[in-house]
C-alpha atoms as a PDB file:
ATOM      1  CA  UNK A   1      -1.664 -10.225  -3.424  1.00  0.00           C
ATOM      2  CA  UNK A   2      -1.047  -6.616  -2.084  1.00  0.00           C
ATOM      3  CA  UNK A   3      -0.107  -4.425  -5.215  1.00  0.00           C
ATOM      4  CA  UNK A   4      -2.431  -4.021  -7.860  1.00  0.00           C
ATOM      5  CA  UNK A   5      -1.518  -2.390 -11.511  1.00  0.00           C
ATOM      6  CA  UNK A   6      -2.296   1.144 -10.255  1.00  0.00           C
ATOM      7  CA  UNK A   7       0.232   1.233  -7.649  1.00  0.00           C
ATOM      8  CA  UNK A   8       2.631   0.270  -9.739  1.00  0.00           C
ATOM      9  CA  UNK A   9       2.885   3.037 -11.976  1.00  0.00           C
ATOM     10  CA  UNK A  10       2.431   5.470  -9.022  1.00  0.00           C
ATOM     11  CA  UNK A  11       5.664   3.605  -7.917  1.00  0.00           C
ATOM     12  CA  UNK A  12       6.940   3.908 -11.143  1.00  0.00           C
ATOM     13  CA  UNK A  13       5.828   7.818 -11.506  1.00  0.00           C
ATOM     14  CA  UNK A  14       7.619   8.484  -7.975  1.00  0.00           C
ATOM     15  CA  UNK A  15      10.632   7.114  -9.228  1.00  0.00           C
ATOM     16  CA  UNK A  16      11.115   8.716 -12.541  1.00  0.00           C
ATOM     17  CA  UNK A  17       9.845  12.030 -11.042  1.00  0.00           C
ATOM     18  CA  UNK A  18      13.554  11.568  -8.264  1.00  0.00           C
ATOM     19  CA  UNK A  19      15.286  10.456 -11.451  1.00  0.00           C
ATOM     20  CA  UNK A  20      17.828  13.235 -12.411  1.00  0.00           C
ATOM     21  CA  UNK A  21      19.844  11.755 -15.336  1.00  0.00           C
ATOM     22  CA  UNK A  22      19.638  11.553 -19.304  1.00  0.00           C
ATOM     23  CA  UNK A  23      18.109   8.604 -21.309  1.00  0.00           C
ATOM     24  CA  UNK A  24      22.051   7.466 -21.830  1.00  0.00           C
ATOM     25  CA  UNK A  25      22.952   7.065 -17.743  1.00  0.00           C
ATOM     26  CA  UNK A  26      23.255   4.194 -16.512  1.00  0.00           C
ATOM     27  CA  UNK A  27      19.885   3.893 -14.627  1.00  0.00           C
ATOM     28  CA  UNK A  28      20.226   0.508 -12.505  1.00  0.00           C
ATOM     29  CA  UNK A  29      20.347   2.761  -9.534  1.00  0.00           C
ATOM     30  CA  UNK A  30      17.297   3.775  -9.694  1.00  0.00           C
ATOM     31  CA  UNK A  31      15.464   0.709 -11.476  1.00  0.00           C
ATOM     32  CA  UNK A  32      17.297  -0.607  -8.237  1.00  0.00           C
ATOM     33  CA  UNK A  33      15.270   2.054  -5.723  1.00  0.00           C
ATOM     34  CA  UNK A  34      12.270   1.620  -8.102  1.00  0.00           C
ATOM     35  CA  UNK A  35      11.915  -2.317  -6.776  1.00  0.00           C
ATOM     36  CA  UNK A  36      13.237  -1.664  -3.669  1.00  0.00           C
ATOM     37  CA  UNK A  37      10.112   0.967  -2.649  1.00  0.00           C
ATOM     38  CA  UNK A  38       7.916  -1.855  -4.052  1.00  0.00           C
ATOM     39  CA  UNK A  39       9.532  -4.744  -1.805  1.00  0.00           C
ATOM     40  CA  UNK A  40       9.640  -1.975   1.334  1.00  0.00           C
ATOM     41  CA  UNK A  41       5.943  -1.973   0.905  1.00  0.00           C
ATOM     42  CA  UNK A  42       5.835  -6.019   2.330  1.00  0.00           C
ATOM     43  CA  UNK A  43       7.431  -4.661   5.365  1.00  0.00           C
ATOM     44  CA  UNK A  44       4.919  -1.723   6.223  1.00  0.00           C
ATOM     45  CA  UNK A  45       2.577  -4.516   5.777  1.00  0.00           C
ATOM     46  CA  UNK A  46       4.586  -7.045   8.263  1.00  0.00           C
ATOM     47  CA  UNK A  47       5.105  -4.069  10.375  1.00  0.00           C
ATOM     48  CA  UNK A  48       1.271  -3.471  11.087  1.00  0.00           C
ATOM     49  CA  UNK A  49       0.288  -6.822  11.709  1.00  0.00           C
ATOM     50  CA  UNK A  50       3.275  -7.090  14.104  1.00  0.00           C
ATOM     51  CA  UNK A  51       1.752  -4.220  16.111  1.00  0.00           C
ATOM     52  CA  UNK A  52      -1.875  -6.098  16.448  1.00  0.00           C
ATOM     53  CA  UNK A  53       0.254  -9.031  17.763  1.00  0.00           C
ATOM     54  CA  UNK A  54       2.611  -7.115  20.265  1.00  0.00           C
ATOM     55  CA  UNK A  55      -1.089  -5.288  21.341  1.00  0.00           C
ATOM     56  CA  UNK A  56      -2.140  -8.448  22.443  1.00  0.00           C
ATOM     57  CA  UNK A  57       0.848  -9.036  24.370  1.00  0.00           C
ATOM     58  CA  UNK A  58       1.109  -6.076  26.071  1.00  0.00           C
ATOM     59  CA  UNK A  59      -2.911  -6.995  27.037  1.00  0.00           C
ATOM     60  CA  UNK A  60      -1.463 -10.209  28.673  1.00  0.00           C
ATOM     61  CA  UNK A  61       1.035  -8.722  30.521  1.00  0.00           C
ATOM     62  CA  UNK A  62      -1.053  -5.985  31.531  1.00  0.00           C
ATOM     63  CA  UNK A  63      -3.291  -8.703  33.584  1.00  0.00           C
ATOM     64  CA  UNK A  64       0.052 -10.222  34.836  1.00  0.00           C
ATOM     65  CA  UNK A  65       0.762  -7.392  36.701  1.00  0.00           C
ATOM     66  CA  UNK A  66      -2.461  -6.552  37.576  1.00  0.00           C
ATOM     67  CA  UNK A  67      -2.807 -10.209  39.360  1.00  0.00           C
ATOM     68  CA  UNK A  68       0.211  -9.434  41.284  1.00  0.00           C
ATOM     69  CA  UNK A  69      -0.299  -6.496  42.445  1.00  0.00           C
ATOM     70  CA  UNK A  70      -0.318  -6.265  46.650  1.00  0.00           C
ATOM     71  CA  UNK A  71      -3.701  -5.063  46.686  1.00  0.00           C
ATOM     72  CA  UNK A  72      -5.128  -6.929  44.223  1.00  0.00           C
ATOM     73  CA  UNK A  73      -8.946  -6.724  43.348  1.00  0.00           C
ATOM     74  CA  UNK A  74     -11.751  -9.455  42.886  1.00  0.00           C
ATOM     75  CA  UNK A  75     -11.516  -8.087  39.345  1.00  0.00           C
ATOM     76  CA  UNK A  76      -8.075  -8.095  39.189  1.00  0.00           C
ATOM     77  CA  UNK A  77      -7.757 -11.556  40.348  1.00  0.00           C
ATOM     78  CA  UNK A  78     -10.325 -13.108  38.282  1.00  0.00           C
ATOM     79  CA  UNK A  79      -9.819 -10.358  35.062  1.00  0.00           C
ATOM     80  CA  UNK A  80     -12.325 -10.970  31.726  1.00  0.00           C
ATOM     81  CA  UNK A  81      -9.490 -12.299  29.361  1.00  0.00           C
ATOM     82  CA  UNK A  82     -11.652 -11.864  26.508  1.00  0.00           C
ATOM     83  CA  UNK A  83      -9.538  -9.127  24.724  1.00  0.00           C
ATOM     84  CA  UNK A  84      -6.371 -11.558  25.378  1.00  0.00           C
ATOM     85  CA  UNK A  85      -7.647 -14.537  24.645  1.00  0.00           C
ATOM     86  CA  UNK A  86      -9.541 -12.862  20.971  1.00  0.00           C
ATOM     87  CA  UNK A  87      -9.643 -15.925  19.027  1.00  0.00           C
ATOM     88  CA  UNK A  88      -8.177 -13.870  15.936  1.00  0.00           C
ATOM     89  CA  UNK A  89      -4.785 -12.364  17.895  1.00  0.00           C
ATOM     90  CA  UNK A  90      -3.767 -15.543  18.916  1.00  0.00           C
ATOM     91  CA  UNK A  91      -4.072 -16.575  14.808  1.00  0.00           C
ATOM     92  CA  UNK A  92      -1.810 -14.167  14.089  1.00  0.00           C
ATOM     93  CA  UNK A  93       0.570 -14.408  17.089  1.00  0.00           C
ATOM     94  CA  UNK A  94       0.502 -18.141  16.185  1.00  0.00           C
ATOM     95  CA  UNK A  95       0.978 -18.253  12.561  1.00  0.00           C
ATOM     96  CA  UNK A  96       4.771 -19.362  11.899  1.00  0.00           C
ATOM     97  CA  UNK A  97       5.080 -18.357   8.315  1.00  0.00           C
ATOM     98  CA  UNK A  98       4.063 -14.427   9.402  1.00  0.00           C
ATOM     99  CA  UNK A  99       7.136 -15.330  12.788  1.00  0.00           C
ATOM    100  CA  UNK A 100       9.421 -16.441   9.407  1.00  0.00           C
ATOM    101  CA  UNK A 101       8.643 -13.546   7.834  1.00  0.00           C
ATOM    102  CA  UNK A 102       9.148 -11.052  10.164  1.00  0.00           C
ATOM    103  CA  UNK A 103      12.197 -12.238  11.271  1.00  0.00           C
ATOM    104  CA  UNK A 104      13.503 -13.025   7.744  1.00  0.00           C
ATOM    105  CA  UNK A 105      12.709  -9.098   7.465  1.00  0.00           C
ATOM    106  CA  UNK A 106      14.079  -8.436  10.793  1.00  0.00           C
ATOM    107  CA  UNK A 107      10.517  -6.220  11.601  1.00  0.00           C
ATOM    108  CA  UNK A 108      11.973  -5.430  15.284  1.00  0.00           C
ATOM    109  CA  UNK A 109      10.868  -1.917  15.579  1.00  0.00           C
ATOM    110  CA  UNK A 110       8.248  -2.409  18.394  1.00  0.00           C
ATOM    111  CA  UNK A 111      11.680  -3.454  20.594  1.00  0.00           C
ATOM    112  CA  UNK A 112      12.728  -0.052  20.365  1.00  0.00           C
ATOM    113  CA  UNK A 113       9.479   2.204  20.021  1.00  0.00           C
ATOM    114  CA  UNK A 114       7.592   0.133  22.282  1.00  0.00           C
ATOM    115  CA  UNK A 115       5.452   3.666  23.323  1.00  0.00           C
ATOM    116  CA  UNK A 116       3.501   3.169  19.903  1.00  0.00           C
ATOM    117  CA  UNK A 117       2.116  -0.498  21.644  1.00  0.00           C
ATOM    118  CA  UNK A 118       1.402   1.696  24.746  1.00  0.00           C
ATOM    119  CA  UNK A 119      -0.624   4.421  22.226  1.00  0.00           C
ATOM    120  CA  UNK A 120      -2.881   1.942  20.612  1.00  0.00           C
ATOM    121  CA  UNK A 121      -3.182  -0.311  23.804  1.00  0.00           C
ATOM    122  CA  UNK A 122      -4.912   2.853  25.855  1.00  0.00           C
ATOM    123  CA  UNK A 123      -6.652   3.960  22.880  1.00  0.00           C
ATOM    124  CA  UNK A 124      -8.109   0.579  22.136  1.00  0.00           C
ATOM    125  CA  UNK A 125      -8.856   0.032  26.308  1.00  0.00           C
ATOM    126  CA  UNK A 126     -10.435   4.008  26.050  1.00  0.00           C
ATOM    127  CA  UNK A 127     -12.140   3.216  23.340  1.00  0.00           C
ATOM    128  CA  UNK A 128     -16.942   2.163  23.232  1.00  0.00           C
ATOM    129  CA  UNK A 129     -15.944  -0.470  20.884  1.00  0.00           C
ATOM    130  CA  UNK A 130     -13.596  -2.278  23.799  1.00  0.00           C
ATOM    131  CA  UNK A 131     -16.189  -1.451  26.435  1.00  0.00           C
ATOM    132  CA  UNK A 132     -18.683  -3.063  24.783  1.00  0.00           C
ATOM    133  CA  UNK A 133     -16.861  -5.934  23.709  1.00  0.00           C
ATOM    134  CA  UNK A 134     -15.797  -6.642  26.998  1.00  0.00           C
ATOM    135  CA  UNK A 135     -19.540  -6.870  28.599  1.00  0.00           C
ATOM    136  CA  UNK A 136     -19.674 -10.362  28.285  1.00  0.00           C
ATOM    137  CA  UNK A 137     -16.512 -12.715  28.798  1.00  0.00           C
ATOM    138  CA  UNK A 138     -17.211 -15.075  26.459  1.00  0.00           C
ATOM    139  CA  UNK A 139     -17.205 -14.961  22.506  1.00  0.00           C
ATOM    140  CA  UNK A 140     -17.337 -16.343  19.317  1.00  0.00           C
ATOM    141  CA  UNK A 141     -14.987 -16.479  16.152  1.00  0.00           C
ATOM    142  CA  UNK A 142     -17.891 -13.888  14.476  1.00  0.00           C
ATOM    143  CA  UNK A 143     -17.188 -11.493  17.338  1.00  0.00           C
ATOM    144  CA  UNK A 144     -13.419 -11.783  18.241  1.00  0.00           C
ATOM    145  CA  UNK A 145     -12.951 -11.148  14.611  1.00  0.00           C
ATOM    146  CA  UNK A 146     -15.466  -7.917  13.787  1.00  0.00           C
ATOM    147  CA  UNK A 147     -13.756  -6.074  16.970  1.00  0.00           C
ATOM    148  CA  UNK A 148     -10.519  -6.534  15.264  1.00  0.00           C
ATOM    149  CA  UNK A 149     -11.178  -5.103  12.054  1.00  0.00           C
ATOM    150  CA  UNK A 150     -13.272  -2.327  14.307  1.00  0.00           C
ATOM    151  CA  UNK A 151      -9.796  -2.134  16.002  1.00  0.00           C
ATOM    152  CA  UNK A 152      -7.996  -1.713  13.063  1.00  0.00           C
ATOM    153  CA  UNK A 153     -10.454   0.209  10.854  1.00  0.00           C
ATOM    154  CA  UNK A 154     -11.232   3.105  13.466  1.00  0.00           C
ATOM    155  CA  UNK A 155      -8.519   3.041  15.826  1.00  0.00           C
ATOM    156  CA  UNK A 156      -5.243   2.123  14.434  1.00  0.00           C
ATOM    157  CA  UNK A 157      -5.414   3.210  10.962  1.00  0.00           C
ATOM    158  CA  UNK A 158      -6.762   6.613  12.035  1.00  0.00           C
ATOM    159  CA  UNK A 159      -4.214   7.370  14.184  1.00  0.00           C
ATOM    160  CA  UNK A 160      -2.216  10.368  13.936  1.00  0.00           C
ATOM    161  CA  UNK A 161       1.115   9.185  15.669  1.00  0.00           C
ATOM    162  CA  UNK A 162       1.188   5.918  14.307  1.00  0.00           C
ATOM    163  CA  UNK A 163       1.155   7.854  10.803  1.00  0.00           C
ATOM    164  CA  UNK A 164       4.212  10.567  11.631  1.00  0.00           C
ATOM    165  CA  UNK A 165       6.047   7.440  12.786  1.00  0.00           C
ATOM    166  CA  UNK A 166       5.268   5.784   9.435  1.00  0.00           C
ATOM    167  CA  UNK A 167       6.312   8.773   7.722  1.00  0.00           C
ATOM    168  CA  UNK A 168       9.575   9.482   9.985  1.00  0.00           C
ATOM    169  CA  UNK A 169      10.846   5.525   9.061  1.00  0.00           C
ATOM    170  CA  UNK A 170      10.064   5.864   5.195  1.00  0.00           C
ATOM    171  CA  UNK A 171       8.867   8.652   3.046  1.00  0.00           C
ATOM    172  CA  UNK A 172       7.467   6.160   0.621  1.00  0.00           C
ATOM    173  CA  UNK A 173       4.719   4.327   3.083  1.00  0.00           C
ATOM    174  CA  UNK A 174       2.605   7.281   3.323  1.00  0.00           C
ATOM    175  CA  UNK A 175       1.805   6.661  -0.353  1.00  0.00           C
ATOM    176  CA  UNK A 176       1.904   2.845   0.279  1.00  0.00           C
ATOM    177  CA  UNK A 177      -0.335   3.143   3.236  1.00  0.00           C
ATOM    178  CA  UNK A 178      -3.866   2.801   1.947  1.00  0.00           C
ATOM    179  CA  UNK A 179      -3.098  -0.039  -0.549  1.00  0.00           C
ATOM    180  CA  UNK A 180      -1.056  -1.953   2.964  1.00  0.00           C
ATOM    181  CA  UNK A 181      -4.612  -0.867   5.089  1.00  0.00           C
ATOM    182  CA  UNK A 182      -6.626  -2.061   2.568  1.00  0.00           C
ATOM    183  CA  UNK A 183      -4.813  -5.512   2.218  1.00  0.00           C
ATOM    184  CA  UNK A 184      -4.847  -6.100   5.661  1.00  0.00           C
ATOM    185  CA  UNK A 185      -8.792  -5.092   6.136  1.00  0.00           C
ATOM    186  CA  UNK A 186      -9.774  -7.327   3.539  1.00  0.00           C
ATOM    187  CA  UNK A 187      -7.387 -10.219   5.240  1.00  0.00           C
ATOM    188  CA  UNK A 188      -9.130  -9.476   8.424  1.00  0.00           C
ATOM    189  CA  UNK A 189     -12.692  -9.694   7.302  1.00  0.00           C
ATOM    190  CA  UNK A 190     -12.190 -12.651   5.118  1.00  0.00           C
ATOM    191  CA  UNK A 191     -10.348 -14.978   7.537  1.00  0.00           C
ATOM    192  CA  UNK A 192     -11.556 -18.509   9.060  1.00  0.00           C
ATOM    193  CA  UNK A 193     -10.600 -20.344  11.964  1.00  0.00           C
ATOM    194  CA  UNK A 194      -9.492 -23.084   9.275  1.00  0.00           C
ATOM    195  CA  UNK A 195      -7.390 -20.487   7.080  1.00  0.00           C
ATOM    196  CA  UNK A 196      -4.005 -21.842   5.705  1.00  0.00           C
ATOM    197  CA  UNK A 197      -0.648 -21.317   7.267  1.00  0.00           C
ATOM    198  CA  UNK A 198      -0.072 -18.670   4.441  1.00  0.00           C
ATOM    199  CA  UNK A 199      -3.022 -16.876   4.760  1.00  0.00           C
ATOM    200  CA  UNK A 200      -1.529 -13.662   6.558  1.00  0.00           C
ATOM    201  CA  UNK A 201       1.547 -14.132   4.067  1.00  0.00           C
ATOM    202  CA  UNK A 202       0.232 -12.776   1.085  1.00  0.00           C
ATOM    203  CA  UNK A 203       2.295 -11.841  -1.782  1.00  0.00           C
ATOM    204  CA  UNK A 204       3.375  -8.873  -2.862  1.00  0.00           C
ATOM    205  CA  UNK A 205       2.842  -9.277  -6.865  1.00  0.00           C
ATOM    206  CA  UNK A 206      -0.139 -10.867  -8.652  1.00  0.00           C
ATOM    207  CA  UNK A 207       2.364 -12.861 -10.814  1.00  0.00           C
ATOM    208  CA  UNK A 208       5.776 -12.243 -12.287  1.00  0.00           C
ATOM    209  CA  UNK A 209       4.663 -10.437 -15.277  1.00  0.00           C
ATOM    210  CA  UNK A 210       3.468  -7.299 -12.540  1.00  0.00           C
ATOM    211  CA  UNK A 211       7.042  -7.232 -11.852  1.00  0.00           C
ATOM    212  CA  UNK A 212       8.204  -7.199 -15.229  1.00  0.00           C
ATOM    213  CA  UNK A 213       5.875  -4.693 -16.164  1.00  0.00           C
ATOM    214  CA  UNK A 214       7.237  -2.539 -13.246  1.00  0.00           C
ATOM    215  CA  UNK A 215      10.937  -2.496 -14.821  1.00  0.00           C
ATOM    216  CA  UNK A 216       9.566  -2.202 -18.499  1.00  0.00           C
ATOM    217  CA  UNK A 217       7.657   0.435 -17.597  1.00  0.00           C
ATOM    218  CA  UNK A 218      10.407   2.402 -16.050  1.00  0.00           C
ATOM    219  CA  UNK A 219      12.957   1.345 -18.794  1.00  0.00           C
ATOM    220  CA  UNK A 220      10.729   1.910 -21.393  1.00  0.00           C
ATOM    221  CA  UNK A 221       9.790   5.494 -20.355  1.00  0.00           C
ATOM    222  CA  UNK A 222      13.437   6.394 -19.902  1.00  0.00           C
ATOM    223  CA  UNK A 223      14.725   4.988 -23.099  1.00  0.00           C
ATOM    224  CA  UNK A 224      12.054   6.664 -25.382  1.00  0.00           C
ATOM    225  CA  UNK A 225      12.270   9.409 -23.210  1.00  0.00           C
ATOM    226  CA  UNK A 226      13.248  11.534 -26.339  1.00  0.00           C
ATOM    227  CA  UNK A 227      10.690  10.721 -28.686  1.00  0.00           C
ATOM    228  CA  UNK A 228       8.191  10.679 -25.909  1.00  0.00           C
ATOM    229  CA  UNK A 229       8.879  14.474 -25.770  1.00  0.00           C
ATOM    230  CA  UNK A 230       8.754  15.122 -28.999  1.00  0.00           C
ATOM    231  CA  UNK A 231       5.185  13.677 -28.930  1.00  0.00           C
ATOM    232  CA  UNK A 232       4.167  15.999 -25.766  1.00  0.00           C
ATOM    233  CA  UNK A 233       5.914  19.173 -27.785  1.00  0.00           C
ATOM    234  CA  UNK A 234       4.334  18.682 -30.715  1.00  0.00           C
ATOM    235  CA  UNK A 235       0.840  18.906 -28.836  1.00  0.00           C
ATOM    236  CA  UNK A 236       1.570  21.060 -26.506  1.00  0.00           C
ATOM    237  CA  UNK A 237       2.660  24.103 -28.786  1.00  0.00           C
ATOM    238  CA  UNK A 238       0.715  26.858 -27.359  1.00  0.00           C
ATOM    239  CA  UNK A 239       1.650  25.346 -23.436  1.00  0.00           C
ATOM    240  CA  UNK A 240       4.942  26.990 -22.056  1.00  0.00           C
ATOM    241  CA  UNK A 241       6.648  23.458 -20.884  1.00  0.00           C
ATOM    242  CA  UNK A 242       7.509  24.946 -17.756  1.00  0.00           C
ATOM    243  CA  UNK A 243       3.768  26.105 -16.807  1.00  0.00           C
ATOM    244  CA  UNK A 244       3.064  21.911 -17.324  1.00  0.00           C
ATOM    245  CA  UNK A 245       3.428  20.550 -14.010  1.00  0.00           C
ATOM    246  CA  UNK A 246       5.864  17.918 -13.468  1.00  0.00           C
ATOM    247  CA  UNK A 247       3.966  15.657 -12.304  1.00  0.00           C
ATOM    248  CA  UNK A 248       1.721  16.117 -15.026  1.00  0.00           C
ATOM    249  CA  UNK A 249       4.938  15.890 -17.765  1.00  0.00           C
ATOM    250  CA  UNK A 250       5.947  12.358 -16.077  1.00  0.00           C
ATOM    251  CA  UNK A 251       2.384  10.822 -16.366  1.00  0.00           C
ATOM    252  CA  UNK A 252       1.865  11.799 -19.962  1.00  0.00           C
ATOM    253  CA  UNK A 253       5.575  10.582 -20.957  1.00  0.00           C
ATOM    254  CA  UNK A 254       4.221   7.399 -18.905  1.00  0.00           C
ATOM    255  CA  UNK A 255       0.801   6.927 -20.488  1.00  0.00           C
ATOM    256  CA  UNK A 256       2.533   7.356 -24.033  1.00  0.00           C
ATOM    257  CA  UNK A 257       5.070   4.650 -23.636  1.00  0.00           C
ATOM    258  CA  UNK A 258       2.369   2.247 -22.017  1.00  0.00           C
ATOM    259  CA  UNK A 259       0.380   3.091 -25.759  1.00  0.00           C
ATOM    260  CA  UNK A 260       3.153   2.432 -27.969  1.00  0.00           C
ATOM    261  CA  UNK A 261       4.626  -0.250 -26.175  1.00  0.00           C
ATOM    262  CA  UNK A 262       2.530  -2.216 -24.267  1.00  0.00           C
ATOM    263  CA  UNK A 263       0.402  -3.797 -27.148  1.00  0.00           C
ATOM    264  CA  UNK A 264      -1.779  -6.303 -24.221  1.00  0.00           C
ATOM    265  CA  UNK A 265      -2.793  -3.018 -21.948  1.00  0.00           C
ATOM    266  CA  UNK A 266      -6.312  -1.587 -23.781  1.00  0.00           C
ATOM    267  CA  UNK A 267      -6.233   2.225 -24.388  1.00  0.00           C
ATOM    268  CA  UNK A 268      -9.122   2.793 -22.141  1.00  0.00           C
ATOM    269  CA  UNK A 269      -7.498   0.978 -19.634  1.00  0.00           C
ATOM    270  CA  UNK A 270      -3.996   3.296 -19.996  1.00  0.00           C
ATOM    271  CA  UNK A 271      -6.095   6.770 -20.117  1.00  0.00           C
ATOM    272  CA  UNK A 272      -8.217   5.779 -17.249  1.00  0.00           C
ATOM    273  CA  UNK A 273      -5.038   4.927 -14.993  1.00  0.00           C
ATOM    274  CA  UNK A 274      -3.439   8.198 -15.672  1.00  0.00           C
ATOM    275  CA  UNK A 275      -6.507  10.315 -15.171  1.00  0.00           C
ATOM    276  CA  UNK A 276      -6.932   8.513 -11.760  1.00  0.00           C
ATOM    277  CA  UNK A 277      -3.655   9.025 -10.608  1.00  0.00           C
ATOM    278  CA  UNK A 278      -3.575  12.763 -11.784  1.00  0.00           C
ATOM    279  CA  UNK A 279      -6.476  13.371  -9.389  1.00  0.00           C
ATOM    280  CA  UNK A 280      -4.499  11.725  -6.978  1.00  0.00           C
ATOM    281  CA  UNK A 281      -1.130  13.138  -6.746  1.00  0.00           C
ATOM    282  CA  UNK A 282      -1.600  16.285  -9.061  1.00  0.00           C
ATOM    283  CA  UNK A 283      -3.396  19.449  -9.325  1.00  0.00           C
ATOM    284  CA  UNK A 284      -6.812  19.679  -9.966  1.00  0.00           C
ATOM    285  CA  UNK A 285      -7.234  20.930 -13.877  1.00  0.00           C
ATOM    286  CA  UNK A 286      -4.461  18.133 -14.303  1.00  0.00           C
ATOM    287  CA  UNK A 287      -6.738  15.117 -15.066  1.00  0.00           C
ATOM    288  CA  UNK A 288      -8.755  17.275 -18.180  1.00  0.00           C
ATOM    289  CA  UNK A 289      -5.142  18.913 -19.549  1.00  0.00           C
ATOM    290  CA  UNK A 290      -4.012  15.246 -20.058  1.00  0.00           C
ATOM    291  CA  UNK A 291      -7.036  13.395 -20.936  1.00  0.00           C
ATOM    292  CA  UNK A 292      -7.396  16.161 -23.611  1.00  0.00           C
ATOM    293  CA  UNK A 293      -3.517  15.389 -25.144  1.00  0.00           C
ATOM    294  CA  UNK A 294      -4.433  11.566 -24.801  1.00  0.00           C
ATOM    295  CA  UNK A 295      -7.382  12.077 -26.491  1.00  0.00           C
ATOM    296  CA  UNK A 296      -5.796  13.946 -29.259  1.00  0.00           C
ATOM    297  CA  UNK A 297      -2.858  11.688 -29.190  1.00  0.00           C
ATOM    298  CA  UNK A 298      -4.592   8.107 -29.505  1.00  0.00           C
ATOM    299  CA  UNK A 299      -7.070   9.216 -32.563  1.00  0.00           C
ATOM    300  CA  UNK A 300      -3.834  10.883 -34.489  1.00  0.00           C
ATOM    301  CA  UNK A 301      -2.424   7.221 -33.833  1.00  0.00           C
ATOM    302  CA  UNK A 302      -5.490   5.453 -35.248  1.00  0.00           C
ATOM    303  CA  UNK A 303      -5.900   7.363 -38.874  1.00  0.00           C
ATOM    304  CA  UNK A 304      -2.036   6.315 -38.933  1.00  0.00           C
ATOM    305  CA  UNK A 305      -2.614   2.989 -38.008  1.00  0.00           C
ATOM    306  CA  UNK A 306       0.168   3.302 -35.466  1.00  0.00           C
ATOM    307  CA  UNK A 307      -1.740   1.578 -32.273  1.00  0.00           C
ATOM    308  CA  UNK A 308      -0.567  -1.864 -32.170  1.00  0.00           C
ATOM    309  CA  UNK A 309      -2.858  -3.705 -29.884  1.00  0.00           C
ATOM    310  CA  UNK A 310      -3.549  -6.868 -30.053  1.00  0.00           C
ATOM    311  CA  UNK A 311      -6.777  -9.017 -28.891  1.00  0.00           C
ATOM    312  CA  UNK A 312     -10.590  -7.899 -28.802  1.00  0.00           C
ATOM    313  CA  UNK A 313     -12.026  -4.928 -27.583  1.00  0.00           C
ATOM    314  CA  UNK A 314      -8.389  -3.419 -26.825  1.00  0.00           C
ATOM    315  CA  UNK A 315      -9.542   0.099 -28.203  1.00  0.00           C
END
């Protein structure tokens, strides 16, 4: 699976943070948007692996041409098809539930912007890692698979283009972008000649409750949004609410409702989340200013007895 609890509630953070309404608006627009940025996530994903395959192919018809040319060379006629014959391209180009997928997505953007094949193709041909590889015209599984996540890990991830186009398609992928690289690194490395059909078709979800938790999370925050600032108010007295950044304002009102309502998720577990992301997308006092209102917050809770968790070790 691709998402993991973490970039959920940055998904969910993004989303309140665009929401503009009151806890009484109807907000199935944007619990609509909220799972829509999560399921757009799949097709960055698709949308990578799709460019390693088209790579390969514009290898093969690179040698095409190069065989027909008038004045052909020795090399040219008998080319080192190592690079287009890499064991682990023609996995992916063969595997027909990624085809399904990307044409149940309809992933046809390397049709139109067919340069961004050209960009990685001469960068990966420029490139020690392809001159080396190509010194010898015959290889293993082991070494047409460790040049490909070379490939990936220091030439197409890195690159600069690749990452305005990204961010020109869909605002959202630059945020989804690690997680997708990550996934697809750790599917690279890990794969066998003898891997399932559905290997390179992972899903997006651990399990439907990561869904779930998505929406609660998001309804949850939105419908207690008025006690939730109460809570922040009360601790916040000597803060002017408009010096707390916003970002800042929707974690805590996050982390709060994921206390009092989520009795399965252990306090450390909330507290750590929220610090991490803070770092992340915040400033950089941000992380101390809410640990320090958490940490206030939760040990008010426990001399009331208000925490309601339930199961071992869940303080």
């Amino acid at each position: 699976m691709m998402l993991n609890r973490r970039h959920i509630r940055v998904k969910v953070m993004q989303t309140l943070y665009a929401f503009k309404g009151s806890e009484s608006d109807d907000f199935s627009k944007d619990q609509k948007f909220l799972l829509f940025s999560i399921d757009n996530m799949y097709n960055l994903y698709l949308l990578l692996m799709s460019l390693l395959i088209e790579v390969q192919k514009r290898a093969e018809s690179d040698l095409q041409k190069k065989q027909k040319k008038h004045l052909a060379t020795k090399e040219d006629k008998d080319p080192n098809r190592k690079f287009v014959n890499n064991q682990l391209l023609k996995l992916l180009k063969d595997n027909f539930s990624l085809k399904e997928q990307l044409e149940a997505n309809k992933i046809t953007n390397w049709e139109l912007d067919g340069e961004y094949i050209d960009i990685i193709f001469k960068d990966i041909i420029s490139s020690d890692l392809y001159k080396e590889y190509m010194k010898t015209r015959v290889s293993d599984f082991k070494e047409d698979k460790d040049f490909i996540v070379d490939v990936f890990k220091d030439i197409m991830a890195p690159n600069d283009k690749l990452y305005d186009y990204m961010e020109d398609k869909n605002l959202t992928w630059l945020d989804d972008l690690p997680t997708v690289n990550t996934t697809i690194l750790k599917l690279l490395r890990k794969v066998k000649e003898s891997s399932t059909e559905h290997y390179f078709t992972p899903k997006l979800y651990k399990d439907v409750e990561d869904q779930q938790f998505a929406i609660d999370l998001f309804k949850k925050t939105l419908l207690n949004n008025a006690t939730i600032k109460a809570e922040i108010g009360k601790r916040t007295k000597n803060w002017d609410s408009d010096r707390i950044a916003t970002v800042d304002y929707v974690l805590l009102q996050m982390a709060i409702c994921e206390l009092n309502n989520f009795p399965s998720i252990p306090v450390k577990v909330t507290i750590n989340e929220y610090l991490e992301i803070s770092k992340e997308y915040s400033t950089p006092k941000s992380s101390i200013f809410i640990n320090g209102i958490l940490d206030k917050l939760v040990k008010e809770y426990e001399a009331a007895g208000e925490l309601n968790k339930i199961g071992r070790g869940l303080m």
